[in-house]
N, C-alpha and C. Protein backbone atom coordinates (compact mmCIF):
# COMPACT_ATOMS: atom_id res chain seq x y z
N UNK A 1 -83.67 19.02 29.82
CA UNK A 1 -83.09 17.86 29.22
C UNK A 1 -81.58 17.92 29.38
N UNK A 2 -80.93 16.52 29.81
CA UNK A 2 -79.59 16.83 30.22
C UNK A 2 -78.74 15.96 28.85
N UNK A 3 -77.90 16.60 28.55
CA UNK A 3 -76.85 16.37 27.42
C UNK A 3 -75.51 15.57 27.85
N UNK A 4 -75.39 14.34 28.10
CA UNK A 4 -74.27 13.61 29.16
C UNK A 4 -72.89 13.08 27.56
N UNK A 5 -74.42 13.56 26.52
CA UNK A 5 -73.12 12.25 25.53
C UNK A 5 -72.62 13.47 24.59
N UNK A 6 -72.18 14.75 24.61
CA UNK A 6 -70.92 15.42 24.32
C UNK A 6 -69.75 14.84 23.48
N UNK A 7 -69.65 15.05 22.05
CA UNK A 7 -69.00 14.66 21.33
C UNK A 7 -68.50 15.67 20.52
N UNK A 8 -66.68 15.78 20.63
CA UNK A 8 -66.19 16.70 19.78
C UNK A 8 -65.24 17.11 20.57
N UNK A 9 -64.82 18.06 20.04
CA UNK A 9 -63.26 18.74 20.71
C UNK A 9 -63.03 19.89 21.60
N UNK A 10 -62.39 20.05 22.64
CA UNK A 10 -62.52 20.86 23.09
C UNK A 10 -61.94 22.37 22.33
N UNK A 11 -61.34 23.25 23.04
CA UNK A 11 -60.48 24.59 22.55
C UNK A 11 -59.66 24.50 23.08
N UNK A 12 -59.09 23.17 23.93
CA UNK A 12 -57.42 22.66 24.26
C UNK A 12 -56.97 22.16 23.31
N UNK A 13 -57.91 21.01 22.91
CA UNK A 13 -57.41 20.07 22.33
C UNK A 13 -57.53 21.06 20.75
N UNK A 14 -58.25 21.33 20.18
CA UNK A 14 -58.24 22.12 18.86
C UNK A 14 -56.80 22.94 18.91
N UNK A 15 -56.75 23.80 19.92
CA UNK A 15 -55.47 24.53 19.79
C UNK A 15 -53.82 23.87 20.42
N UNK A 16 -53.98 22.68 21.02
CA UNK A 16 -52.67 21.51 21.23
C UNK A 16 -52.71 21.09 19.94
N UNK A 17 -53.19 20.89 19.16
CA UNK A 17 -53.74 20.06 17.84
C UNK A 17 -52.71 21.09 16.19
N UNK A 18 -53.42 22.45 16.61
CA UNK A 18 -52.85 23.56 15.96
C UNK A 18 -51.47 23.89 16.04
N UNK A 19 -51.09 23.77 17.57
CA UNK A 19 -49.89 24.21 17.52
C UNK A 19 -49.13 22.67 17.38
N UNK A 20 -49.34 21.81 17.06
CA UNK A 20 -48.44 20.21 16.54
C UNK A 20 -48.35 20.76 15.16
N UNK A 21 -49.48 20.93 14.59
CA UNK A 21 -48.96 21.17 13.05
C UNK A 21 -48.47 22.28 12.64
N UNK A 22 -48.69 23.09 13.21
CA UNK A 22 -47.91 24.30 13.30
C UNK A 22 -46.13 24.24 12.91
N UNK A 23 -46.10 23.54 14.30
CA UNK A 23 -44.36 23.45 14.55
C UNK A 23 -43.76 22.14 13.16
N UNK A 24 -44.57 21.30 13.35
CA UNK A 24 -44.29 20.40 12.19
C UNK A 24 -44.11 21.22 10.63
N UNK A 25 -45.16 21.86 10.17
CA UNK A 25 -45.02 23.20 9.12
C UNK A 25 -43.74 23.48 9.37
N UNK A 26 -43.71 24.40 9.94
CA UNK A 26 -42.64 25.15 10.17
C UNK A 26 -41.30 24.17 9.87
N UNK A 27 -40.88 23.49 10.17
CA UNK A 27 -39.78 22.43 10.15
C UNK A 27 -39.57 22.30 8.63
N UNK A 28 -40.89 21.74 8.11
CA UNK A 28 -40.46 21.75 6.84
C UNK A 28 -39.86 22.58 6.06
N UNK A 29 -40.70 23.55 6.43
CA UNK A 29 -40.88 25.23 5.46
C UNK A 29 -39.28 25.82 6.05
N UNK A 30 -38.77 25.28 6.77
CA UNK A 30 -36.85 25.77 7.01
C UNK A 30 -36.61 24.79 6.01
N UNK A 31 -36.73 23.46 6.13
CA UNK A 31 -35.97 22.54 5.39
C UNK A 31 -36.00 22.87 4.22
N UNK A 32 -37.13 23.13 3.30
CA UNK A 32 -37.05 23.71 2.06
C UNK A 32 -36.62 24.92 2.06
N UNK A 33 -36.28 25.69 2.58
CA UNK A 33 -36.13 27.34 2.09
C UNK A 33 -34.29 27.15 2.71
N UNK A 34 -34.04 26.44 3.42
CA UNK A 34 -32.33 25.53 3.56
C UNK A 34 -32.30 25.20 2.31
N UNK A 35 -32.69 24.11 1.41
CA UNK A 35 -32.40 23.40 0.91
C UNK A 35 -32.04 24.25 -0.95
N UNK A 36 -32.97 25.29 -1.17
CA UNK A 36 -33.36 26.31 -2.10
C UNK A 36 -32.09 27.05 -1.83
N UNK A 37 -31.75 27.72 -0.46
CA UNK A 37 -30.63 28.28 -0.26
C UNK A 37 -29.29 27.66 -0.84
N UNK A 38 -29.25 26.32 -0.40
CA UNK A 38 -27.68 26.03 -1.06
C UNK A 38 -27.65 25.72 -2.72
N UNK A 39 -28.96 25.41 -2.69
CA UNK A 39 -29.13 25.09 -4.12
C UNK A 39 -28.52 26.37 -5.22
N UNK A 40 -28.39 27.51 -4.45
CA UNK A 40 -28.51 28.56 -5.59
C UNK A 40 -26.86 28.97 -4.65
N UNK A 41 -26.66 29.03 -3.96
CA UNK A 41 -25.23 29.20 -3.37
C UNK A 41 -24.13 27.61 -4.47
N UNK A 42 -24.90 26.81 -4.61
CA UNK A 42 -24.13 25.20 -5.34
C UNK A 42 -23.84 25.97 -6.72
N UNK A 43 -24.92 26.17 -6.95
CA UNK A 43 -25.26 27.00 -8.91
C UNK A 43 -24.06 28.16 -8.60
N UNK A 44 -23.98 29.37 -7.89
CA UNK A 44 -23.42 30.38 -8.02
C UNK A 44 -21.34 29.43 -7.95
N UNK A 45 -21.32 28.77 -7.29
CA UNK A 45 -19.99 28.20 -7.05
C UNK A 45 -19.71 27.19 -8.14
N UNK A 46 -20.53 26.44 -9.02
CA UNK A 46 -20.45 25.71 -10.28
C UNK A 46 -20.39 26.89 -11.21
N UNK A 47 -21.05 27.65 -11.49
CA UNK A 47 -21.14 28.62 -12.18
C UNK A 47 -19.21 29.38 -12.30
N UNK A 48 -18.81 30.14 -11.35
CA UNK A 48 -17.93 30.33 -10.70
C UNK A 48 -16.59 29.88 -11.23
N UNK A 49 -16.71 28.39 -10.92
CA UNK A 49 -15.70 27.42 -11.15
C UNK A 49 -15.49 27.43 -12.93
N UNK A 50 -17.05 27.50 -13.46
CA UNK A 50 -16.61 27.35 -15.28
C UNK A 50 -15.81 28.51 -15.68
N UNK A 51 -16.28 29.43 -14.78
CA UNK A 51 -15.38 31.16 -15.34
C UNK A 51 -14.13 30.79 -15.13
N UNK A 52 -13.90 30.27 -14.07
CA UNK A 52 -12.52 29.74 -13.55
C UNK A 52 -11.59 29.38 -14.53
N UNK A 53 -12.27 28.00 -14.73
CA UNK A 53 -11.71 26.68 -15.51
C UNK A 53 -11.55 27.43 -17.65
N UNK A 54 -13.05 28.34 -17.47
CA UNK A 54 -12.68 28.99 -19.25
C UNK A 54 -11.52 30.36 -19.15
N UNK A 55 -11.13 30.57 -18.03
CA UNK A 55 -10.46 31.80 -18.29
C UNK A 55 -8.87 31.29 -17.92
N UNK A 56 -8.97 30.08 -17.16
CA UNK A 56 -7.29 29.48 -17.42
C UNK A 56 -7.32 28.75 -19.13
N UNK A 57 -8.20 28.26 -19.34
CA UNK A 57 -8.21 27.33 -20.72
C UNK A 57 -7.61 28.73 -21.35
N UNK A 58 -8.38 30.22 -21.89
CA UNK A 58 -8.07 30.50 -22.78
C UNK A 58 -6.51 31.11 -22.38
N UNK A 59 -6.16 31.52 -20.97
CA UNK A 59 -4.95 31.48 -21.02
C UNK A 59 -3.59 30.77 -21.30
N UNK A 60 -4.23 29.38 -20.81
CA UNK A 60 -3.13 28.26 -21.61
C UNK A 60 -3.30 28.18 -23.37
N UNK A 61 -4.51 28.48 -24.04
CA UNK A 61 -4.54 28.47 -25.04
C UNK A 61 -3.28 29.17 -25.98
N UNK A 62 -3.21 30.96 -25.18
CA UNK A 62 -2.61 31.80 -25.61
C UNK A 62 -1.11 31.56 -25.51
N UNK A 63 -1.18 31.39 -24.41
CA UNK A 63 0.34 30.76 -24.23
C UNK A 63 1.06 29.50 -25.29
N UNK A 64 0.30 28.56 -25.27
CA UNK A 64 0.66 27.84 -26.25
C UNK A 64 0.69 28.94 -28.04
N UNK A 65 -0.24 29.53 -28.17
CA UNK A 65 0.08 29.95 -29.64
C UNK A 65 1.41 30.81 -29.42
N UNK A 66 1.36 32.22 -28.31
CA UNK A 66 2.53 32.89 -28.04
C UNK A 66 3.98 31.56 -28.46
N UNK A 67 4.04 30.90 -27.10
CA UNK A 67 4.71 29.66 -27.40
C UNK A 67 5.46 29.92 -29.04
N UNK A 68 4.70 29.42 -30.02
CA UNK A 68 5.04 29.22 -31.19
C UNK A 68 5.65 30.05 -31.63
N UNK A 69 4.82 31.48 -31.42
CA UNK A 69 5.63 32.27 -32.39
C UNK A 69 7.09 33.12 -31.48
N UNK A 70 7.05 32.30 -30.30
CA UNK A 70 8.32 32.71 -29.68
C UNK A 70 8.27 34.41 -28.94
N UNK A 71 6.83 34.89 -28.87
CA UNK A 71 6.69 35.93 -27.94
C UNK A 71 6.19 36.23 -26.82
N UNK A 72 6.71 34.89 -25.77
CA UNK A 72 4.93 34.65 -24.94
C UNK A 72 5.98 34.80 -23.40
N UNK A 73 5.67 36.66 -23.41
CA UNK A 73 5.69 36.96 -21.77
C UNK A 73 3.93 37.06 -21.39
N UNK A 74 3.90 36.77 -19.96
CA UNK A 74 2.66 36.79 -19.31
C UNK A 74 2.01 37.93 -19.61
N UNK A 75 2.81 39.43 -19.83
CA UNK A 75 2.10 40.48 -19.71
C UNK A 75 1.61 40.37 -20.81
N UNK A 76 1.94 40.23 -21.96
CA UNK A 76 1.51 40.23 -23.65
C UNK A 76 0.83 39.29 -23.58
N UNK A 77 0.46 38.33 -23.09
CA UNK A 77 -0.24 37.29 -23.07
C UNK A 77 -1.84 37.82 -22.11
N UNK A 78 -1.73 38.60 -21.56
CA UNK A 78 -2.54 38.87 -20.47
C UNK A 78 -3.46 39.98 -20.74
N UNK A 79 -3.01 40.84 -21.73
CA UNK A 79 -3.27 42.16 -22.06
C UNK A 79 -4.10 42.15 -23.60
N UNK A 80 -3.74 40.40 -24.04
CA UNK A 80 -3.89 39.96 -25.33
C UNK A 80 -5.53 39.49 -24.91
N UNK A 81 -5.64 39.28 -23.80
CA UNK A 81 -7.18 38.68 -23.42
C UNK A 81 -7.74 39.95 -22.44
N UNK A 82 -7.27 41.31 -22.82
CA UNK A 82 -7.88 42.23 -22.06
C UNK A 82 -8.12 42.34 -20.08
N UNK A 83 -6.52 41.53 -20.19
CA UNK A 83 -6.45 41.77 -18.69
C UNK A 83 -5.70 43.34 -18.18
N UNK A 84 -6.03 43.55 -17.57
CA UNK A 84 -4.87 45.11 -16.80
C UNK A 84 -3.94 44.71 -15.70
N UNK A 85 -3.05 44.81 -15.63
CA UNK A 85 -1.85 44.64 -14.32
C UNK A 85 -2.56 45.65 -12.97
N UNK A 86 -2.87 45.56 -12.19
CA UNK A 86 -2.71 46.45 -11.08
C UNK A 86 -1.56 47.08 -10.37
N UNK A 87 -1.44 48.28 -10.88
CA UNK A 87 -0.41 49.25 -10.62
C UNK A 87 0.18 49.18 -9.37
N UNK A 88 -1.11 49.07 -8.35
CA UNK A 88 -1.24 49.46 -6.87
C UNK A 88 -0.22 47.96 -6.25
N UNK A 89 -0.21 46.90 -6.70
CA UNK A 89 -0.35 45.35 -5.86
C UNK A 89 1.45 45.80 -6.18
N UNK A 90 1.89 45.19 -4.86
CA UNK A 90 3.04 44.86 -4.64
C UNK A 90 3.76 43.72 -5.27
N UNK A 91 4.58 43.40 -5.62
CA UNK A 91 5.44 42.00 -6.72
C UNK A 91 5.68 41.22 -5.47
N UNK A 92 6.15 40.09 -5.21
CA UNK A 92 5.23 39.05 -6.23
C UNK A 92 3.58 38.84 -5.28
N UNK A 93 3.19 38.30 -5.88
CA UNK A 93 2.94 38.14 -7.65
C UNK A 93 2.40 39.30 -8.39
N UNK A 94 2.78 39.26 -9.37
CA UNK A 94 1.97 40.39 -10.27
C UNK A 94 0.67 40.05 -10.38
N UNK A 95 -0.48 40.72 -10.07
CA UNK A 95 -1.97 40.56 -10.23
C UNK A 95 -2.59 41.44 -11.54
N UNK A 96 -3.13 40.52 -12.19
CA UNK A 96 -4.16 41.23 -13.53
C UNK A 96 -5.63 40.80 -13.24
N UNK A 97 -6.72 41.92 -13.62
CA UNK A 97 -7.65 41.68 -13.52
C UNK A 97 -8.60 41.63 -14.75
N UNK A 98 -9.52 41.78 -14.83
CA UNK A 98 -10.77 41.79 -15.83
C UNK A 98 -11.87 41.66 -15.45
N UNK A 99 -12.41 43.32 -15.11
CA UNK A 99 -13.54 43.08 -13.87
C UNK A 99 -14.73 43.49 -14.98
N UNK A 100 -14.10 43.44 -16.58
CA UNK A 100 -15.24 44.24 -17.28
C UNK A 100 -15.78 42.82 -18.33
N UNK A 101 -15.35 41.95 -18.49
CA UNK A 101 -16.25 40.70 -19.32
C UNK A 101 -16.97 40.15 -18.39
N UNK A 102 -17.50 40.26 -17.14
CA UNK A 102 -18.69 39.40 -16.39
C UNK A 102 -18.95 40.12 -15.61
N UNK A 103 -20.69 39.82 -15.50
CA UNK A 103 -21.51 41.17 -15.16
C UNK A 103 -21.07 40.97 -13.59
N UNK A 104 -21.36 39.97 -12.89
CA UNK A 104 -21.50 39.75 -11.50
C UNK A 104 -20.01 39.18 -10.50
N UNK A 105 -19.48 39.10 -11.99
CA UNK A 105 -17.68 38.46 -11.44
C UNK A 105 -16.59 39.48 -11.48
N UNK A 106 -15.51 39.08 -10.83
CA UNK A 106 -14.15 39.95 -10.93
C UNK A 106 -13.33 39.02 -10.99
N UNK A 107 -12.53 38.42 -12.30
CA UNK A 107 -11.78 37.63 -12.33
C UNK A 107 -9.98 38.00 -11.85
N UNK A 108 -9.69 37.45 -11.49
CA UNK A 108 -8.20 37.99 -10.87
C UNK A 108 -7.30 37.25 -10.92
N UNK A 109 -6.44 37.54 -11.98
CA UNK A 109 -4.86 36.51 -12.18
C UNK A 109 -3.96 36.90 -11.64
N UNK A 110 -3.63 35.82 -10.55
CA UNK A 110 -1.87 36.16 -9.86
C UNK A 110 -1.02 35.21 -10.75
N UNK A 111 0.11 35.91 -11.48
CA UNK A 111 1.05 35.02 -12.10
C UNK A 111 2.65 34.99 -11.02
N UNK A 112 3.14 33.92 -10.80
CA UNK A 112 4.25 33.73 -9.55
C UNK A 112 5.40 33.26 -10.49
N UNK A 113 6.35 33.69 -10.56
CA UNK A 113 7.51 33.33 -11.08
C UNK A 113 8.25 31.82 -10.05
N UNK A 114 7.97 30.72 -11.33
CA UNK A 114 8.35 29.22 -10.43
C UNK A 114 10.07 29.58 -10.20
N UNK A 115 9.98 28.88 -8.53
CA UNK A 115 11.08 28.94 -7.76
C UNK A 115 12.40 28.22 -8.70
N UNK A 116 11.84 27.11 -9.23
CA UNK A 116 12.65 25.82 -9.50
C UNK A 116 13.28 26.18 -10.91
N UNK A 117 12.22 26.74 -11.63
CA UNK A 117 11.97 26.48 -13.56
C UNK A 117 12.13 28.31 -13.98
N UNK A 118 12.74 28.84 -14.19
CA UNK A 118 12.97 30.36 -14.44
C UNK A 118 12.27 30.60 -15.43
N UNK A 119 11.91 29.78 -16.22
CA UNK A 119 10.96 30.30 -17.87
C UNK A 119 9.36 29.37 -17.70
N UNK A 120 8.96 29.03 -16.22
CA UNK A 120 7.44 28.64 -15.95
C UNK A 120 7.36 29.56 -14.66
N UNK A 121 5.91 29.98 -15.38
CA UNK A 121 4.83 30.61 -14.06
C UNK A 121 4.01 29.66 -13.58
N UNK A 122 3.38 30.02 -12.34
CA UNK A 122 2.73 29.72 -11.54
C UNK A 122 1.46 30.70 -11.96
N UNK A 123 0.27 30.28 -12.56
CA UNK A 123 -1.08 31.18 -12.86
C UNK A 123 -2.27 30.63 -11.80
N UNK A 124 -2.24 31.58 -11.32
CA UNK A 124 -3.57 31.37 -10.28
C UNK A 124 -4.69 32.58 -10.79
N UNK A 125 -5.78 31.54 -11.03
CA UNK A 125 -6.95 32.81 -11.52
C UNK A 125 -8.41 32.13 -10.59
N UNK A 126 -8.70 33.46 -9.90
CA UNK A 126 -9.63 33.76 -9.06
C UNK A 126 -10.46 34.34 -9.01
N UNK A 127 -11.90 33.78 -8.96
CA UNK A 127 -13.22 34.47 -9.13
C UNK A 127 -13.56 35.00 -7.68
N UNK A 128 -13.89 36.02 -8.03
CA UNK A 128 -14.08 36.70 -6.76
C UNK A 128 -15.98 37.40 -7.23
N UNK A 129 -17.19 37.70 -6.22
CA UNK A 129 -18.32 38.09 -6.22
C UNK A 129 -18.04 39.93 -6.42
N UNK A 130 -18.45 40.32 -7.17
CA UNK A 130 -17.99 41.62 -8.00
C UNK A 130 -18.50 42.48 -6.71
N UNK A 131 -19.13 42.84 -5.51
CA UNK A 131 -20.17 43.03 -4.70
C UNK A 131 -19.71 43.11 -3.49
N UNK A 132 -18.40 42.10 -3.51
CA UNK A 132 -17.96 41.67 -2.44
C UNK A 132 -16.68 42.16 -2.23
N UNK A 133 -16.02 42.62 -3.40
CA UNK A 133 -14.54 42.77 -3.62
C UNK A 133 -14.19 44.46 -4.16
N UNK A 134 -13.90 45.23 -3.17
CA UNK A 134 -13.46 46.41 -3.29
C UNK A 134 -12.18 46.63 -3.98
N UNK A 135 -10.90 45.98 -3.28
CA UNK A 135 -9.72 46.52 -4.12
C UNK A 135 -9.14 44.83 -4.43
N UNK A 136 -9.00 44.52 -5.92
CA UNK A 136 -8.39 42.80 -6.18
C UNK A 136 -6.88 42.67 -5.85
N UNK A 137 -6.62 43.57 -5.47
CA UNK A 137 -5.13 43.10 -4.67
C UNK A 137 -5.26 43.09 -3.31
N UNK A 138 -6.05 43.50 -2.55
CA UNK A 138 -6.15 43.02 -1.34
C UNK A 138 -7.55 42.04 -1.07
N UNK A 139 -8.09 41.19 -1.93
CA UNK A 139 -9.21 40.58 -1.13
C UNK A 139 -9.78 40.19 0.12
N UNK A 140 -10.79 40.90 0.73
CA UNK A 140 -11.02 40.63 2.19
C UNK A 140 -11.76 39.39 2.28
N UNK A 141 -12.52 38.87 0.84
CA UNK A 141 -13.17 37.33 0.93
C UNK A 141 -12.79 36.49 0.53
N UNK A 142 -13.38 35.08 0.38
CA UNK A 142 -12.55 33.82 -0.43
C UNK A 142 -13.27 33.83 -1.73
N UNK A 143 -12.20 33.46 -2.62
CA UNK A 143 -12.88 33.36 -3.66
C UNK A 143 -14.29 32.30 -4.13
N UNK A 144 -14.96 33.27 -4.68
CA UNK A 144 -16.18 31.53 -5.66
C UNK A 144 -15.19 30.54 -5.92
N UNK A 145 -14.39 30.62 -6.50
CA UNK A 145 -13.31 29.37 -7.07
C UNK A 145 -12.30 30.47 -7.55
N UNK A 146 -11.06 29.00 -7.61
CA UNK A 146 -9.51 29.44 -7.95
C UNK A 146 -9.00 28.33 -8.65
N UNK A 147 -8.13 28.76 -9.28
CA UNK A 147 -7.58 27.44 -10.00
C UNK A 147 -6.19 27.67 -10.39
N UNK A 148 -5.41 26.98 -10.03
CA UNK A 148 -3.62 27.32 -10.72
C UNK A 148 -3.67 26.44 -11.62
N UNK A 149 -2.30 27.02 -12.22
CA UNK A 149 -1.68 25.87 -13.14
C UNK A 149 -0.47 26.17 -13.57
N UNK A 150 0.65 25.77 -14.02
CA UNK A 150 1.95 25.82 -14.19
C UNK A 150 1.88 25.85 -15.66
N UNK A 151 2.68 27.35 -16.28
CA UNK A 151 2.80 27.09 -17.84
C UNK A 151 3.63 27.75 -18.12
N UNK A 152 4.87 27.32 -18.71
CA UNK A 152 5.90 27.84 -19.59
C UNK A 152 5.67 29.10 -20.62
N UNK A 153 5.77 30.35 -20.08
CA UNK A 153 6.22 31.74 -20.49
C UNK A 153 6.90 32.58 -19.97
N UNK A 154 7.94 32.51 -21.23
CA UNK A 154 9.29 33.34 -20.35
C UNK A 154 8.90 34.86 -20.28
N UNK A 155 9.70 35.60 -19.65
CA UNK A 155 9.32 37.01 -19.39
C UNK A 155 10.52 38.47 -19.65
């Protein structure tokens, strides 16, 4: 008995078939595991930026109370929020750190004596990945975030 009416797929077509969805999979499965990636690289740099943004706040905070009571050099101001000067870093700027209030951060204040204004600094404070950063006066990476700001304390 002869069989002429053959219906179904071959083992070309099954495996041309396999490898379409295959590669299609795959496409996705980057796009999501891309997409997961920045998602948590976005979080670590928002994250980053608040350390940033709360560790100039409480420095302008201090400054303003110093301010008042008429004792507000950077170092007393700096040492008042448990920063340390780095011995090692060359002037200018003087660099303070505080690599011991955040588990995964190394926060790092350069204060710059303004060119123009003799009794305002220049405060630049920089999050740096604790992991990443061997000595905070020489950083070999860019920071998570940085943030300056200009504030009146004489020295």
């Amino acid at each position: 008995m002869q069989w002429n009416n053959e219906k179904g797929f071959s083992l070309v077509e099954v495996i041309a078939a396999f490898v379409l969805i295959s590669i299609i999979l795959i496409s996705f499965f980057t796009l999501f595991f891309k997409g997961r990636e920045t998602t948590v690289e976005s979080k670590k740099t928002v994250d980053a930026t608040y350390t940033a943004q709360q560790e100039m706040e409480s420095i302008y905070a201090e400054v303003q109370q110093k301010n008042k009571t008429g004792s507000a050099s950077m170092e007393n101001i700096l040492s008042t929020l448990h920063y340390h000067q780095m011995k090692s870093c060359t002037n200018p700027p003087t660099i303070y750190t505080n690599d011991r209030k955040y588990k995964n951060e190394v926060v790092v204040v350069e204060v710059f004596k303004n060119e123009k204004i003799g009794t305002l600094r220049n405060v630049m404070v920089s999050v740096y990945d604790k992991r990443k950063v061997v000595d905070p006066c020489q950083p070999k990476v860019n920071p998570k975030a940085q943030m300056e700001n200009i504030m009146r304390a004489g020295d």
